[in-house]
Structure formats: C-alpha cells, structure tokens
Protein backbone atom coordinates (compact mmCIF):
# COMPACT_ATOMS: atom_id res chain seq x y z
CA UNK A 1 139.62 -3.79 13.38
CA UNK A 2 138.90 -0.92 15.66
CA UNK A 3 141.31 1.70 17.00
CA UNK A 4 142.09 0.85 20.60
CA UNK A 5 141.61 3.71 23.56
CA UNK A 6 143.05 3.45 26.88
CA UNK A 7 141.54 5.90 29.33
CA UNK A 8 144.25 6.15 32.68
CA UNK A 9 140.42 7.36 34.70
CA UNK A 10 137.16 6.70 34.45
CA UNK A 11 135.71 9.94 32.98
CA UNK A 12 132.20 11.03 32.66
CA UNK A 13 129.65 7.98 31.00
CA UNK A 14 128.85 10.13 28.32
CA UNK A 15 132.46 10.03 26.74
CA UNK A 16 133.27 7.37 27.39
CA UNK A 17 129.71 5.91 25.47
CA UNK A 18 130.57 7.89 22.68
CA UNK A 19 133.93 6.85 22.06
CA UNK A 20 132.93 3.05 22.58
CA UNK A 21 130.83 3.75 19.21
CA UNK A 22 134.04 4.03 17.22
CA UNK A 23 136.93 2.12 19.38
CA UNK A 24 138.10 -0.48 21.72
CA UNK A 25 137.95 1.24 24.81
CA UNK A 26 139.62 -0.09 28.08
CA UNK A 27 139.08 2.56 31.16
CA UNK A 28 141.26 1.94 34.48
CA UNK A 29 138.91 1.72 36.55
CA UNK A 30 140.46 2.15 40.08
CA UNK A 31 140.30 5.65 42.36
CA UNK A 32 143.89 5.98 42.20
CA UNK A 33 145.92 6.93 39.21
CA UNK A 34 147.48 4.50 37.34
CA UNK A 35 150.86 3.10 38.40
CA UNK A 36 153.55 4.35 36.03
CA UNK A 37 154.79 0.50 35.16
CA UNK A 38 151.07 -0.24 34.31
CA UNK A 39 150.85 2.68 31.95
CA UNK A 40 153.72 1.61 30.22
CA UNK A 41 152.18 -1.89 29.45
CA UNK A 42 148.87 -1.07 29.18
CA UNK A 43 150.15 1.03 25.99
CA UNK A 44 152.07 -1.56 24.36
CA UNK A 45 148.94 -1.74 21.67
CA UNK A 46 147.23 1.11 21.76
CA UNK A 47 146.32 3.67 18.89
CA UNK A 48 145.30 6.38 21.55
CA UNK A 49 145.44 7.38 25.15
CA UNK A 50 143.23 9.38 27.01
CA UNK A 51 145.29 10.90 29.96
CA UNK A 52 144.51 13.24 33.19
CA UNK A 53 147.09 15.61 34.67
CA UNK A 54 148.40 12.95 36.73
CA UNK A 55 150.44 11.07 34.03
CA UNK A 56 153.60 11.79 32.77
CA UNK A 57 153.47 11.50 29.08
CA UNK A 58 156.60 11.55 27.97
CA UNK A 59 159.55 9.40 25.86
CA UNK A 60 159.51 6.75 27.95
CA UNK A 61 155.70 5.87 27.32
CA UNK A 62 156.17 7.03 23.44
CA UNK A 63 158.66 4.51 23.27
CA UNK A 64 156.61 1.27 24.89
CA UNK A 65 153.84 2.75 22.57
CA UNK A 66 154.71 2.14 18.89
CA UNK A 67 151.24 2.36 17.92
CA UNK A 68 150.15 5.47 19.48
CA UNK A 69 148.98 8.61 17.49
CA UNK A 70 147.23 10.57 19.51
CA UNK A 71 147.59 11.68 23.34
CA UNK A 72 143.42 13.39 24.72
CA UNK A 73 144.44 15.44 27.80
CA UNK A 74 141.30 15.54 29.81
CA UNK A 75 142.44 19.20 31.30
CA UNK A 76 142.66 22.24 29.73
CA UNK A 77 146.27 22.52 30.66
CA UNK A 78 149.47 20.01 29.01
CA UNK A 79 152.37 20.75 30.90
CA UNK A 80 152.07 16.77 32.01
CA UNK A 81 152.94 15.63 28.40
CA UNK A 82 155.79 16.55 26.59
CA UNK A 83 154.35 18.14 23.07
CA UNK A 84 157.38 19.04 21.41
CA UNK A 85 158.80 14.94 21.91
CA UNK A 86 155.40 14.31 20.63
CA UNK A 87 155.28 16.47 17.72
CA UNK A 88 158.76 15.44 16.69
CA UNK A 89 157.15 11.58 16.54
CA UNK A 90 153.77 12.69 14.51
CA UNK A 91 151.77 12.12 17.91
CA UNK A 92 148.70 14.62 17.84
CA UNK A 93 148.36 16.35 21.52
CA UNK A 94 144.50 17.80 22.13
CA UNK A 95 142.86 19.22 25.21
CA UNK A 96 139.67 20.42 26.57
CA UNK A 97 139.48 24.27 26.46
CA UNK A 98 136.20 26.28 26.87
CA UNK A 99 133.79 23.44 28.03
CA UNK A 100 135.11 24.47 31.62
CA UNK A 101 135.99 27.82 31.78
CA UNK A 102 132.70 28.85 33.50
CA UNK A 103 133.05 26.31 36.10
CA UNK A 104 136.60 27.32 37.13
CA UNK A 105 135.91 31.03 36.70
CA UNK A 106 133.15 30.89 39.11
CA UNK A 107 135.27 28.03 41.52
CA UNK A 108 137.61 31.15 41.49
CA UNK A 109 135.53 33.20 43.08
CA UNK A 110 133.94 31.00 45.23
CA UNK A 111 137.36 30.61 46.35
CA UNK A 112 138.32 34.37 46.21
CA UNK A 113 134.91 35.36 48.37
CA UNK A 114 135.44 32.71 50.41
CA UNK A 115 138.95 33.85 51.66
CA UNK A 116 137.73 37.60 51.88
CA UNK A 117 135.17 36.77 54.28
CA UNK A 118 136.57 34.25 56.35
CA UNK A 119 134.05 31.60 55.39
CA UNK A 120 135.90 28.42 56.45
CA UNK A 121 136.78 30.40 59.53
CA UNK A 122 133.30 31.09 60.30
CA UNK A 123 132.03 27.80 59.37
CA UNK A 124 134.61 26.13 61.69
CA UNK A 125 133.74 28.33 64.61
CA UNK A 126 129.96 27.08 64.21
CA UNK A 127 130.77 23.22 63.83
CA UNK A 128 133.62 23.43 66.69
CA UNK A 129 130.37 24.31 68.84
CA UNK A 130 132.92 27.83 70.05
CA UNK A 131 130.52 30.15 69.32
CA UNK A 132 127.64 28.71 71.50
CA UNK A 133 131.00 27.97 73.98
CA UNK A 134 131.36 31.95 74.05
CA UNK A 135 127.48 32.61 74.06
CA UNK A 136 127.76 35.79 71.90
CA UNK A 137 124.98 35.98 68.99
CA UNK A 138 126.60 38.75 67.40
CA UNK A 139 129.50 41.51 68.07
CA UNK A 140 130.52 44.64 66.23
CA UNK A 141 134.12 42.73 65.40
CA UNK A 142 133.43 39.14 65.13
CA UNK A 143 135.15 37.66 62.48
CA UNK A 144 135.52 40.67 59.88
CA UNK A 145 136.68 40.12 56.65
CA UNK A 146 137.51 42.34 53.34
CA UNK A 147 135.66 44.19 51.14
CA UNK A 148 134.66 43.16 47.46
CA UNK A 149 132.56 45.26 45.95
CA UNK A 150 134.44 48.70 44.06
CA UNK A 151 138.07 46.88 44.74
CA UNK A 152 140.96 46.41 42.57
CA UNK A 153 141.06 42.59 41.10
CA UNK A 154 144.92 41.84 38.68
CA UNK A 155 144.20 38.86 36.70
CA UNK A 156 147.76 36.98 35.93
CA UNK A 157 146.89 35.27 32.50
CA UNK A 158 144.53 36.33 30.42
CA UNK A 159 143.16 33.27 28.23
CA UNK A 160 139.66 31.82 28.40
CA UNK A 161 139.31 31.60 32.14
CA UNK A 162 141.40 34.58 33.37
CA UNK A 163 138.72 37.04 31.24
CA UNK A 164 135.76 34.84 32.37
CA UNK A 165 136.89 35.66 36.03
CA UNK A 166 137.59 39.27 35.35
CA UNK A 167 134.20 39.60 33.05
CA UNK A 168 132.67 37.89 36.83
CA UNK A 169 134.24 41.47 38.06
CA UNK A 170 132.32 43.58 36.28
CA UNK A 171 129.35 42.61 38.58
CA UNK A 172 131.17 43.73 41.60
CA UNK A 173 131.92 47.32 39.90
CA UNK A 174 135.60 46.79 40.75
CA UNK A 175 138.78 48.13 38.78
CA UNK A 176 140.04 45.64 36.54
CA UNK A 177 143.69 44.72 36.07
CA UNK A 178 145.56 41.87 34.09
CA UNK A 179 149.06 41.18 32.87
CA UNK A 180 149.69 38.58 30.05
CA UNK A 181 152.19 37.82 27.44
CA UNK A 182 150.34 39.68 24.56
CA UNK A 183 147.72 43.19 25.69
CA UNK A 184 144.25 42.35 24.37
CA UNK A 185 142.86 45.54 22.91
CA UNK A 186 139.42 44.24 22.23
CA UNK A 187 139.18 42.89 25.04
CA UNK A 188 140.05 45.75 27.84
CA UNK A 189 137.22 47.82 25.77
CA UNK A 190 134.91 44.93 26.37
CA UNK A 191 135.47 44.45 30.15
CA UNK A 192 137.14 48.09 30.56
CA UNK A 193 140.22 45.85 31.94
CA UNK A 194 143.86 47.57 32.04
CA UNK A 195 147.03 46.07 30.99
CA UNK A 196 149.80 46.67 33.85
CA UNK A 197 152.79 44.84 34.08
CA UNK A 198 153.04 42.23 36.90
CA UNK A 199 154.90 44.16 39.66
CA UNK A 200 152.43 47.18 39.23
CA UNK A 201 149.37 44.79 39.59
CA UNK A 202 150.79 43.37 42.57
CA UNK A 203 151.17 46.56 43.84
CA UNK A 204 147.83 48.07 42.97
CA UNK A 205 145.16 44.83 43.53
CA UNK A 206 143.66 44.19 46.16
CA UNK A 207 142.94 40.87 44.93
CA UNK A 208 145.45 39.13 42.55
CA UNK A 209 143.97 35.87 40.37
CA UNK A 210 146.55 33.40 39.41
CA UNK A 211 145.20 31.91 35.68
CA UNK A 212 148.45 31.17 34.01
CA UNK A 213 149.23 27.68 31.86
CA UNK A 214 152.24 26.38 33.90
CA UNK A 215 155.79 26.77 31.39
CA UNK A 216 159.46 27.74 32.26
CA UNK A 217 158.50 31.35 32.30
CA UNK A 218 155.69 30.97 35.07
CA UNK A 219 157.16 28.58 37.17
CA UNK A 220 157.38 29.78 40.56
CA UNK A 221 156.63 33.45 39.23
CA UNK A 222 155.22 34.62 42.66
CA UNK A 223 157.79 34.19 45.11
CA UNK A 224 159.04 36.29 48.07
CA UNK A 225 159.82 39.15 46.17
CA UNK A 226 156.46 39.25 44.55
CA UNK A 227 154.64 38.61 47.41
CA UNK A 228 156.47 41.56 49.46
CA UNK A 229 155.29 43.87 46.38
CA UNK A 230 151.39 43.30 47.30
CA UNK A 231 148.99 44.94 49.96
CA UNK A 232 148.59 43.64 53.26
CA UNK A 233 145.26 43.58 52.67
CA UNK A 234 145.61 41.82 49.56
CA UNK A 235 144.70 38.29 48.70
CA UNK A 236 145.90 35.45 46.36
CA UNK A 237 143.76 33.22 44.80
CA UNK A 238 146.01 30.31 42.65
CA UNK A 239 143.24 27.94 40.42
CA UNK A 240 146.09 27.84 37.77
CA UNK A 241 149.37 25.76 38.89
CA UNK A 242 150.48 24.89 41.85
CA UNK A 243 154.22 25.34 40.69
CA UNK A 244 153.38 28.87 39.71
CA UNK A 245 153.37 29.93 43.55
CA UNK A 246 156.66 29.82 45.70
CA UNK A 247 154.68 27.37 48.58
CA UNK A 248 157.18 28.17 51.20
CA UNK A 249 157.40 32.18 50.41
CA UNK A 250 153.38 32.34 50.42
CA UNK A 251 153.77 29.90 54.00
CA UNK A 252 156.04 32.82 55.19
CA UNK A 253 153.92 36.18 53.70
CA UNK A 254 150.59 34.11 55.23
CA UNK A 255 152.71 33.74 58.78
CA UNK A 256 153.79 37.08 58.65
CA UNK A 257 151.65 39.19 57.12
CA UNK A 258 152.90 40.06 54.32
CA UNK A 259 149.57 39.78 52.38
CA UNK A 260 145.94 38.95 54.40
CA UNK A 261 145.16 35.90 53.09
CA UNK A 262 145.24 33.24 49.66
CA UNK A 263 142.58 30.47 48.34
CA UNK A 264 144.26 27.67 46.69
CA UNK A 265 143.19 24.67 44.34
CA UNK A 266 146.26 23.15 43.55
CA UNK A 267 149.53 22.43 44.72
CA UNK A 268 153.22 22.06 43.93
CA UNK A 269 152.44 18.24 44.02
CA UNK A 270 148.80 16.44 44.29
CA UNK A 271 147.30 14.75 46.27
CA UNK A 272 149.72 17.53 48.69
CA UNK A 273 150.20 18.01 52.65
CA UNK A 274 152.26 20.92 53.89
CA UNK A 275 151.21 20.70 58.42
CA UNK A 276 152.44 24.44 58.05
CA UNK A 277 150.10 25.45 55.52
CA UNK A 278 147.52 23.59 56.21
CA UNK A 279 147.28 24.69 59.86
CA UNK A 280 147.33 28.50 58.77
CA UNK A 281 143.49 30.15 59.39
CA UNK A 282 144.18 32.97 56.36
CA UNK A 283 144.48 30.47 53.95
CA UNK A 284 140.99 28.41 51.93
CA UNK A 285 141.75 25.34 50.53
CA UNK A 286 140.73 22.68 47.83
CA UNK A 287 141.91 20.06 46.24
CA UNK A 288 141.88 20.54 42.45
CA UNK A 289 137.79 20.98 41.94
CA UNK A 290 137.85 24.12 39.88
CA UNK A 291 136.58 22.16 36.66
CA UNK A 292 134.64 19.76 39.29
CA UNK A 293 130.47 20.52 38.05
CA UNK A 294 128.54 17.58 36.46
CA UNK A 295 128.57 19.78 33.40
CA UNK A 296 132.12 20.77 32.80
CA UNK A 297 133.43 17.40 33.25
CA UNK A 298 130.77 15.97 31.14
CA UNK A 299 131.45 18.67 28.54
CA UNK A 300 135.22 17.71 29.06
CA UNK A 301 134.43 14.05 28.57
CA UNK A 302 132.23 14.56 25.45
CA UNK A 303 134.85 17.12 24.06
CA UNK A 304 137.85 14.43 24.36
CA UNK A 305 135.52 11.94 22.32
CA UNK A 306 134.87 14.29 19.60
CA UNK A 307 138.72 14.94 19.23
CA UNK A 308 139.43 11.40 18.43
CA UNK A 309 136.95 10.54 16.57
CA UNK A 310 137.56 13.45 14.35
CA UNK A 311 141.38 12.28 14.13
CA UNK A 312 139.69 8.14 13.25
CA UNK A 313 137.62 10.26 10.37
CA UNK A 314 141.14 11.93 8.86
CA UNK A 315 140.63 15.48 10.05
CA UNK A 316 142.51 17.81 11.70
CA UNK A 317 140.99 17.70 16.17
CA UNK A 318 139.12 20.43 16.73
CA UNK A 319 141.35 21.29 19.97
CA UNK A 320 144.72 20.31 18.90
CA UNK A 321 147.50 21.67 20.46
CA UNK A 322 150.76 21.02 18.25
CA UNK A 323 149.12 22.58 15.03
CA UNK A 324 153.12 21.91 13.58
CA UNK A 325 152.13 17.88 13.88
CA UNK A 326 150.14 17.71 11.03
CA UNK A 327 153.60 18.81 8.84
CA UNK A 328 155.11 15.60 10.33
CA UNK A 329 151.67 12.99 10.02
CA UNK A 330 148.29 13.44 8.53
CA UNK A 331 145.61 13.13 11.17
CA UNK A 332 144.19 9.41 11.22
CA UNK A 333 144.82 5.73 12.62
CA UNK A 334 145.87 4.19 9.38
C-alpha cells in the first residue's frame, strides 16, 4: 500500500504529478485555506502533509495524526509549524529554499523601485483620468520620487534572498550594507557588502530591505524606535514577515514623516486590511506574491515532491530542516 499525501492547496501540476507516481495523493482543492477542523480529520490517516504558510502545524494536528512522518512546507520560511514539537515526535520538517530566491529578490525590487518612484501614485493619477482633469503633459515637479542609482541599500538578513537582493545592488553602483546574526566574510568580498549593526544601517541607508526568517528575536524588530533612527528620505521594503514590522509604528512614521515611504508583501495577519494603511499614498502594496512566477512555484512544487520521495526511498530530504530528527527516527514510511 502506498504512502498517503494530503496537500492543504492545490500547488503547481508538476508536483503534484510527480508525487502521484509514488503516493496517494488527496489535494484540497478549494481557493480558501483549509478550515482548521478539516485539517484535523483530513490527517487522521495520513503518512505526510504538504502544508502552505497558512496552517498551523502544531500538537494539536500531531496528535489527530498518528501516522504522520513528515510535514513539506511549500515556503521557504517554517515559523507556521512547530519544529522542535515535531522533532521531539521523529516528524521530519522540509522546505523549499533556493528554487525562489530569484523571484523574491527581484519582487523586492520591483517593490523597492516601485515605492522610490511613486509608481502606484503615478499609475493612479493616469487611470483616475486627473491628469487629463489638470491638462498638464509634463511639469518640472510632477510627481518626483527618490534616487536609486549610487545610494546606500542595508539588507536585514542575509541568507539566500537577502544577498540575491543586495548582489541585484551591485547593478545600481550603490553602497552595500547588511546586518545578520553571523558576518559573512566571503561574501562582503564578493558583493563588496559591509557588516554594520542594525541601528547604524538604519541610520546610514537610504533604503533598508527587510529579509529576515520570522523567530522570537525578529519579531517586531522595527518598531518606533527603529523607525525614528532612519532618514526621512529613507524607505522600507518588508518581503520577509509581516510580524517583523511594528504595523502601527510604520502607520505613524508613514503619517508623519518619519521615513518617505515603505513597499510591503506581507502582513501581521493575511489575507490583512488596516483603512489607515491602506489609504496612505507613501506606501506600495501586495499581497504575498514575492515567490508568485510560474517558475518559482513550479520549482517549489517539484522541490516538495523530491523531498518526500527521497524520505519514501529511506534517505535523509535534501531540504530538511530539523537535521537533530534523524537521531530520534530514520527517514522513511515504514
């Protein structure tokens, strides 16, 4: 008898074809995620789960899961399962680093250029029909934005994606900062990148990158008093957490002018609605798409079969993140 996958999404074809090759797959199928007490029955006789940032993997569905070995996080981050309980039960934890770094680097960007020059500002003044309203083609201080090019960028985090975005940097000739638990000699030569720590990069960037994994230590680690320490010029750009970022201090330094402007991709809770924020002009917004090309989700899809069906053949996942598990269960279904 086959292992049997629940998927709480339907993810890209091309996983989920591969993975039907080896298991018993069952996809929810509907838009919305998957209501908690469904989870908890769907997994009543399952060997596996494939799960998205929206579910809460924690004790409670170990528990009503007595077959389960091994949790696939389609995401790069896990702060939606909890690893250690998981570890503790011989439950392998694997997500999908790498295949999507490019795509959220450059969704970074998109969102950092965006915010510099006003582009949802300038696209709203087209499609609101007030520019043909005022009948000006063109004026010396229409809609001015920020320089790029030669600036200072501070990268907060400086994994996979937070050196993809500053490596993106390098083509704009600016000054490279980042801050991140452990300096990365080989790397700074590579990219000429500085180590500072975080209150002298907020004082010194002119752009600050938020690329942190979400934990206890980066939990609302930009708050008033960080915000207060950055340029008025400057701008934030958050594609990491949601919960890293102090929503009602940035509200406030947006208001007030503390800093010029932010681009944001997620929030302290998703699908989010803050009138306040929302309503704000200095601010870009998106709703969780940093990952969101055919080819990183396809990659992330294809990467989240290959995990478990290296775990089905007895070895170690190639992406597994509680390495200590394997002290506590030896990788496979039997």
């Amino acid at each position: 008898m086959r292992p049997k996958v629940f998927i709480t999404r339907a993810i890209p074809e091309n996983g989920i074809e591969l993975l039907r090759e080896h298991f018993e797959v069952e996809v929810w199928e509907d838009e919305h995620e998957i209501p908690r007490e469904v989870l908890l029955e769907k997994v009543r006789d399952v060997d596996a789960l494939v799960t998205m940032l929206s579910e809460k993997i924690d004790a409670e569905v170990f528990d009503s899961a007595p077959r389960l070995r091994m949790v696939a996080n389609y995401a790069v981050g896990y702060d939606n399962i909890d690893v250690e309980e998981a570890t503790r039960r011989g439950i392998y934890v694997t997500n999908t680093p790498d295949v999507l770094t490019n795509a959220t680097a450059d969704f970074a960007w998109t969102l950092l250029l965006a915010a510099a020059r006003r582009l949802i500002e300038a696209d709203g003044f087209i499609r609101s029909g007030e520019w043909k309203k005022r009948g000006i083609a063109w004026h010396p201080r229409m809609l001015l934005g920020h320089d790029v090019y030669g600036k200072t960028i501070g990268v907060v985090g400086f994994g996979r994606i937070g050196q993809a975005i500053a490596r993106r940097a390098g083509g704009f000739g600016m000054r490279i900062l980042y801050n991140s638990r452990t300096r990365k000699p080989e790397v700074e030569k590579e990219l000429g990148a500085e180590f500072k720590p975080l209150d002298e990069l907020l004082r010194e960037s002119d752009f600050v990158v938020l690329a942190v994994p979400l934990t206890k230590e980066t939990h609302r680690m930009i708050g008033e008093r960080e915000l207060k320490l950055m340029k008025k010029t400057a701008i934030l750009v958050n594609i990491a957490r949601g919960k890293v970022v102090d929503t009602e201090a940035l509200v406030r330094a947006l208001k007030e002018g503390w800093i010029a402007g932010a681009g944001l991709d997620v929030y302290e809770e998703e699908p989010y609605y803050h009138e306040e924020l929302f309503s704000l002009d200095n601010v870009v917004l998106a709703p969780h798409i940093g990952s969101a090309t055919h080819g990183a989700r396809e990659g992330m899809a294809e990467l989240v079969a290959r995990n478990l069906i290296t775990f089905k053949n007895g070895q170690v996942p190639p992406t597994l993140v509680n390495r200590e598990v394997v002290k506590v269960r030896k990788p496979g279904f039997e």
